[in-house]
N, C-alpha and C. Protein backbone atom coordinates (compact mmCIF):
# COMPACT_ATOMS: atom_id res chain seq x y z
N UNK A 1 0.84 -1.18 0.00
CA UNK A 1 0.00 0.00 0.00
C UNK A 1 0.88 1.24 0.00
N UNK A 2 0.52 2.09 -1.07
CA UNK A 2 1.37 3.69 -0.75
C UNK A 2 0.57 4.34 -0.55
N UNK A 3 1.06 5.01 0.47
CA UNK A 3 0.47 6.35 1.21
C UNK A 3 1.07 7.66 0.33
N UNK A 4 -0.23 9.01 0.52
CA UNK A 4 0.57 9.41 -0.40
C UNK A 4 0.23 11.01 0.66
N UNK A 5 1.57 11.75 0.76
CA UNK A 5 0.82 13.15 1.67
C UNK A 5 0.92 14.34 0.74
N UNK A 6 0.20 15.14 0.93
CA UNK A 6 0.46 16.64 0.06
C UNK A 6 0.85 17.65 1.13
N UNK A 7 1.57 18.01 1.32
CA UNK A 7 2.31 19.37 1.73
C UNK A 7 1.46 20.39 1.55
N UNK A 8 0.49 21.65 2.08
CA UNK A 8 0.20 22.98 1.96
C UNK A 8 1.31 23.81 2.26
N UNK A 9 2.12 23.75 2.53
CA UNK A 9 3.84 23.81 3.13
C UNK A 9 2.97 24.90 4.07
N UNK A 10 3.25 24.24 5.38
CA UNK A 10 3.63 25.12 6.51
C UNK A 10 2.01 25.83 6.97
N UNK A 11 1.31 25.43 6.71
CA UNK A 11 0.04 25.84 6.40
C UNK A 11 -0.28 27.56 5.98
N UNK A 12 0.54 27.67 4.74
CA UNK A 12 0.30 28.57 4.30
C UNK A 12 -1.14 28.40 3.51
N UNK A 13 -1.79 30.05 2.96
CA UNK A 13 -2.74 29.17 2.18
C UNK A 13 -2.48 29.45 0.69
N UNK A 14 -3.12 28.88 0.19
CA UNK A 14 -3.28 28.54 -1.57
C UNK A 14 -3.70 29.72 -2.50
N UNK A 15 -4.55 30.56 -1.74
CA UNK A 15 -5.52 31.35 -2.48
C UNK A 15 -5.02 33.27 -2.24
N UNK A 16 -3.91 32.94 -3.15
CA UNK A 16 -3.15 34.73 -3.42
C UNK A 16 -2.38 34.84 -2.04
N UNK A 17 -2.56 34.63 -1.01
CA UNK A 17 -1.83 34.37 0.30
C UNK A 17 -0.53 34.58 0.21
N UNK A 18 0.99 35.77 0.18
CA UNK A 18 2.26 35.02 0.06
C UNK A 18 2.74 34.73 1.48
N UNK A 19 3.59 34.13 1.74
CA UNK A 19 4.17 33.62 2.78
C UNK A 19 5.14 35.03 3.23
N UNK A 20 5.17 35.03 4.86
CA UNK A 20 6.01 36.04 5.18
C UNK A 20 7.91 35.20 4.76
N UNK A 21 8.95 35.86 4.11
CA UNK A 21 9.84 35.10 3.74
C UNK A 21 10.83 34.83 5.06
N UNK A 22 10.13 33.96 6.07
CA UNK A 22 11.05 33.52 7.19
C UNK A 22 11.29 31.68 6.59
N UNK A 23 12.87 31.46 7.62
CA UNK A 23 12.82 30.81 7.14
C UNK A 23 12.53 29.53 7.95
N UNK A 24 11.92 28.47 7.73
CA UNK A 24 11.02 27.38 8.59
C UNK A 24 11.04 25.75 7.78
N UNK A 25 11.61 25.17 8.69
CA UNK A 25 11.33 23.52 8.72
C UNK A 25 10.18 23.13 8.66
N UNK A 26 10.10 21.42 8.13
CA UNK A 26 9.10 20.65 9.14
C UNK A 26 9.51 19.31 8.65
N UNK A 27 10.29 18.35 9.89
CA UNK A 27 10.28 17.35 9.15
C UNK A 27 8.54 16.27 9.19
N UNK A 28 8.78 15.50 8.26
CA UNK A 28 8.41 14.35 7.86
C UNK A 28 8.79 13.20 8.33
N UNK A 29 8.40 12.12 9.38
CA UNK A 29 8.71 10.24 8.98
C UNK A 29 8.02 9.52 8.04
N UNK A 30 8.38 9.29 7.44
CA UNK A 30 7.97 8.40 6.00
C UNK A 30 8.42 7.11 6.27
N UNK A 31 7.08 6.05 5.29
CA UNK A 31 7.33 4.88 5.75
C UNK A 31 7.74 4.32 4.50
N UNK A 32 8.51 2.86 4.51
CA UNK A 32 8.75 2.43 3.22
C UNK A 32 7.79 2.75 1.88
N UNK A 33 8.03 3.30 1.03
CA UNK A 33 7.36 3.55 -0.21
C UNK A 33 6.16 5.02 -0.61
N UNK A 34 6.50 5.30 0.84
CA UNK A 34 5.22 6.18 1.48
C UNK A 34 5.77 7.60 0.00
N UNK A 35 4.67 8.55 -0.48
CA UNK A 35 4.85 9.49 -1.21
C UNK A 35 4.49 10.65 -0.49
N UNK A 36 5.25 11.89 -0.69
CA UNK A 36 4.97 13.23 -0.37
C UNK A 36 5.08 13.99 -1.77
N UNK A 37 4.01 15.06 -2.04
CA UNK A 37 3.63 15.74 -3.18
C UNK A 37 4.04 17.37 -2.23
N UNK A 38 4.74 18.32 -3.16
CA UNK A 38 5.01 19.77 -2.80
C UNK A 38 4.72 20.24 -3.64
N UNK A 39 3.62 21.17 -3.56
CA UNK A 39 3.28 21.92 -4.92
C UNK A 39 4.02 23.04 -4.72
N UNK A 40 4.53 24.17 -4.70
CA UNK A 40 5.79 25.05 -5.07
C UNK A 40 7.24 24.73 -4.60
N UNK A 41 7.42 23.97 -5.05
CA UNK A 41 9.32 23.92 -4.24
C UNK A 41 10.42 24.43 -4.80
N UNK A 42 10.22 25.13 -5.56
CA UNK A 42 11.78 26.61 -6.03
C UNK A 42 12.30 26.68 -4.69
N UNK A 43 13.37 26.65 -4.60
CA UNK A 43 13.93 26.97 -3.51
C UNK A 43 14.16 26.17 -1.95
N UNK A 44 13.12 25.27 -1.52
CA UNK A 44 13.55 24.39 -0.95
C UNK A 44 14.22 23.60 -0.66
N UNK A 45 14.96 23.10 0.60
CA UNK A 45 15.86 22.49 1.00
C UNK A 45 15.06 21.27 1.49
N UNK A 46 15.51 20.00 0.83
CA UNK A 46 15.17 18.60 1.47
C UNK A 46 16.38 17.74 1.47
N UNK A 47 16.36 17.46 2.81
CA UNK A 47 17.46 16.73 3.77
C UNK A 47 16.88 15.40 4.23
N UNK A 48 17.66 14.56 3.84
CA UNK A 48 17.11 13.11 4.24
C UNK A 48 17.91 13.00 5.65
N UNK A 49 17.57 12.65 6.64
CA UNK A 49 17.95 12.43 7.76
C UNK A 49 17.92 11.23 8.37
N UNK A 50 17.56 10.28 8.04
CA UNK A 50 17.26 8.82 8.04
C UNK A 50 16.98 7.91 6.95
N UNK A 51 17.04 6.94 6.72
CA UNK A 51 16.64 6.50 5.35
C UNK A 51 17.29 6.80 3.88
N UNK A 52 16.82 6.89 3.16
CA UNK A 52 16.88 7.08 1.61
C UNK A 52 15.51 7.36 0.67
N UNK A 53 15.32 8.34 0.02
CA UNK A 53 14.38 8.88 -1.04
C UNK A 53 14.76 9.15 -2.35
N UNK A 54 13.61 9.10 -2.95
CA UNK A 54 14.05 9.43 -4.35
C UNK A 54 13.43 10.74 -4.92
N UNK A 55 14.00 11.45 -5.63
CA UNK A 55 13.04 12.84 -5.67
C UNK A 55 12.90 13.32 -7.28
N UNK A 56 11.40 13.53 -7.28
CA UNK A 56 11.42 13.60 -9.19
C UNK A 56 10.36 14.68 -9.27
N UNK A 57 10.34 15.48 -9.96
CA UNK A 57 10.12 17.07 -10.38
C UNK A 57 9.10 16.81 -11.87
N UNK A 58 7.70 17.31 -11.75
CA UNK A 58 7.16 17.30 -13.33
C UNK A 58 7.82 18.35 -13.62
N UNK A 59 7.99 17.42 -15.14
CA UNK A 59 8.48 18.28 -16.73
C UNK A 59 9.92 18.54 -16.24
N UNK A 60 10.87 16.95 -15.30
CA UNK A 60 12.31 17.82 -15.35
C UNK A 60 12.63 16.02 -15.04
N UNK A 61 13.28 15.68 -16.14
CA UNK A 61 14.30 14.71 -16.33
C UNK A 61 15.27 13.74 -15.29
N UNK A 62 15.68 14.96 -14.91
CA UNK A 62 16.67 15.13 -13.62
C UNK A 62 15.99 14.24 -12.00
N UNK A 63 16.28 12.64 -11.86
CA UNK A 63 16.13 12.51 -10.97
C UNK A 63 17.14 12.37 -9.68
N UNK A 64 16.69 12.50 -8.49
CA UNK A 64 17.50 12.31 -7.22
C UNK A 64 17.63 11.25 -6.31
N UNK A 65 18.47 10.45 -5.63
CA UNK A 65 18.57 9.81 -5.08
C UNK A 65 19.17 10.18 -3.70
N UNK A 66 18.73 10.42 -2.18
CA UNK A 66 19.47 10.91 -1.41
C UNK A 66 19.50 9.87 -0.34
N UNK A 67 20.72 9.89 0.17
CA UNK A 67 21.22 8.76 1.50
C UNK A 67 20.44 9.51 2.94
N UNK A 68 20.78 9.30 3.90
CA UNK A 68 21.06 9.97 5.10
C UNK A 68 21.84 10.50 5.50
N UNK A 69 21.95 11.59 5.20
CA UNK A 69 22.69 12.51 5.44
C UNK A 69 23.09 13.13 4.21
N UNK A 70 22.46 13.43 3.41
CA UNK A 70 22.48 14.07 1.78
C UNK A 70 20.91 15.28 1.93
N UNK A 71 21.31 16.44 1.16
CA UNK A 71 20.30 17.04 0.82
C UNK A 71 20.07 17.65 -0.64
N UNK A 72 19.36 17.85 -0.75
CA UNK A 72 18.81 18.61 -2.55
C UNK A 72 18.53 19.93 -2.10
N UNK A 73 18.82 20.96 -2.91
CA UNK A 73 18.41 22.01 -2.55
C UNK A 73 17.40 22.07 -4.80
N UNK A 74 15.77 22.48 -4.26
CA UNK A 74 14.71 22.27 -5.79
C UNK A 74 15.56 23.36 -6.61
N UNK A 75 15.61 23.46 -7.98
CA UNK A 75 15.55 24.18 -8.55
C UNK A 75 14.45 24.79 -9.94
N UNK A 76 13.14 23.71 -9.36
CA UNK A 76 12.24 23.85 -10.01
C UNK A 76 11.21 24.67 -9.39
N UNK A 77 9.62 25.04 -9.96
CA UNK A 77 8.76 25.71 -9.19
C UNK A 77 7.62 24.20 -9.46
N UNK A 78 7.71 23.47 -10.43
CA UNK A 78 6.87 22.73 -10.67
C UNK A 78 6.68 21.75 -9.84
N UNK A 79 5.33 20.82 -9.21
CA UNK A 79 5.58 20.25 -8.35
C UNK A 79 5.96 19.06 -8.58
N UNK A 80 6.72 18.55 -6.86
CA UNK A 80 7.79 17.73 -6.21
C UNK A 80 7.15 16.48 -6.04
N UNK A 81 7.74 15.61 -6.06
CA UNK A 81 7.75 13.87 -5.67
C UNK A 81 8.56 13.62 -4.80
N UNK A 82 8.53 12.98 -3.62
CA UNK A 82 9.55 12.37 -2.62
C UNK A 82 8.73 11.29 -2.35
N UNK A 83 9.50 10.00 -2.29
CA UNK A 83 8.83 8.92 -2.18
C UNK A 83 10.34 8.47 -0.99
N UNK A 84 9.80 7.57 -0.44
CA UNK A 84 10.76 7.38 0.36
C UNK A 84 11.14 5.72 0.24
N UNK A 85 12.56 5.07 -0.11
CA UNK A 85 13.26 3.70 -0.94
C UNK A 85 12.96 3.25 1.00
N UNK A 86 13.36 3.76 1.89
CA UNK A 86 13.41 2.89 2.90
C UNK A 86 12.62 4.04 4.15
N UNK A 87 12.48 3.47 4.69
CA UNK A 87 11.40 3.96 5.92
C UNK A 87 12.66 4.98 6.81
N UNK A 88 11.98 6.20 7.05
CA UNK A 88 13.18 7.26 7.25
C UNK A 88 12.55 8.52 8.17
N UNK A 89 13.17 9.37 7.47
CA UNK A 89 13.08 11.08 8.15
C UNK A 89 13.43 12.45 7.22
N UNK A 90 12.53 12.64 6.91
CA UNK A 90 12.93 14.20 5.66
C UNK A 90 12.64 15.04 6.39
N UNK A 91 13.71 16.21 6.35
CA UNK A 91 13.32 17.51 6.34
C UNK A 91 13.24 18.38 5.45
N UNK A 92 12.28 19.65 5.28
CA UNK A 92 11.92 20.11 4.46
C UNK A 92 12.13 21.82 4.69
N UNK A 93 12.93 22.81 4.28
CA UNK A 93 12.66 23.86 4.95
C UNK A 93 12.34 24.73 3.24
N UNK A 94 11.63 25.73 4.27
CA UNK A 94 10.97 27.01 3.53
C UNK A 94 12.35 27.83 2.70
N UNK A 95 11.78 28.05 1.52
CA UNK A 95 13.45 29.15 0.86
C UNK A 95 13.55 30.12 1.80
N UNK A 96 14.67 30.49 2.02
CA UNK A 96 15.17 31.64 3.07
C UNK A 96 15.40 32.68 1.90
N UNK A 97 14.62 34.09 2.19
CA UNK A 97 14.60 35.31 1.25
C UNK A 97 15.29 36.17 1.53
């Protein structure tokens, strides 16, 4: 079974709303196979802290593979895939402006 979570990141909201540009965590435990969806991630920092994930971007080629103790910093705005290869710990922080 995959679980799958969507991110509102940080409970900002959706609707014209911008975020004040501080900058803010939140990790994630993810279970084997488990999926997380980020709809804006330009600029985000994701840090695997346990485990291993794989990270794949619509309309961008370019996939990721991160250990524990590896991070990606997005360089896309389009949204994010993190699925997690082994049962773990992501962190996720807000772009710092």
């Amino acid at each position: 079974m995959i679980t799958t979570h969507t991110l509102g990141f940080f409970g900002w909201l959706h609707r014209g709303v911008r975020p004040r540009p501080t900058p803010r965590t939140t990790s994630v435990r993810m279970k084997k196979n488990e999926l997380l969806s980020i709809a804006r991630p330009l600029g985000r920092r994701i840090d695997c802290l346990h485990g291993s994930i794989w990270i794949t971007q619509d309309g961008d080629s370019r996939d990721t593979v991160l250990s524990a103790g590896e991070h990606h910093v997005v360089d896309g705005s389009t949204r994010l895939i993190v699925q997690a290869l082994d049962a773990g710990v992501v962190q996720i922080a807000a772009c710092a402006a």
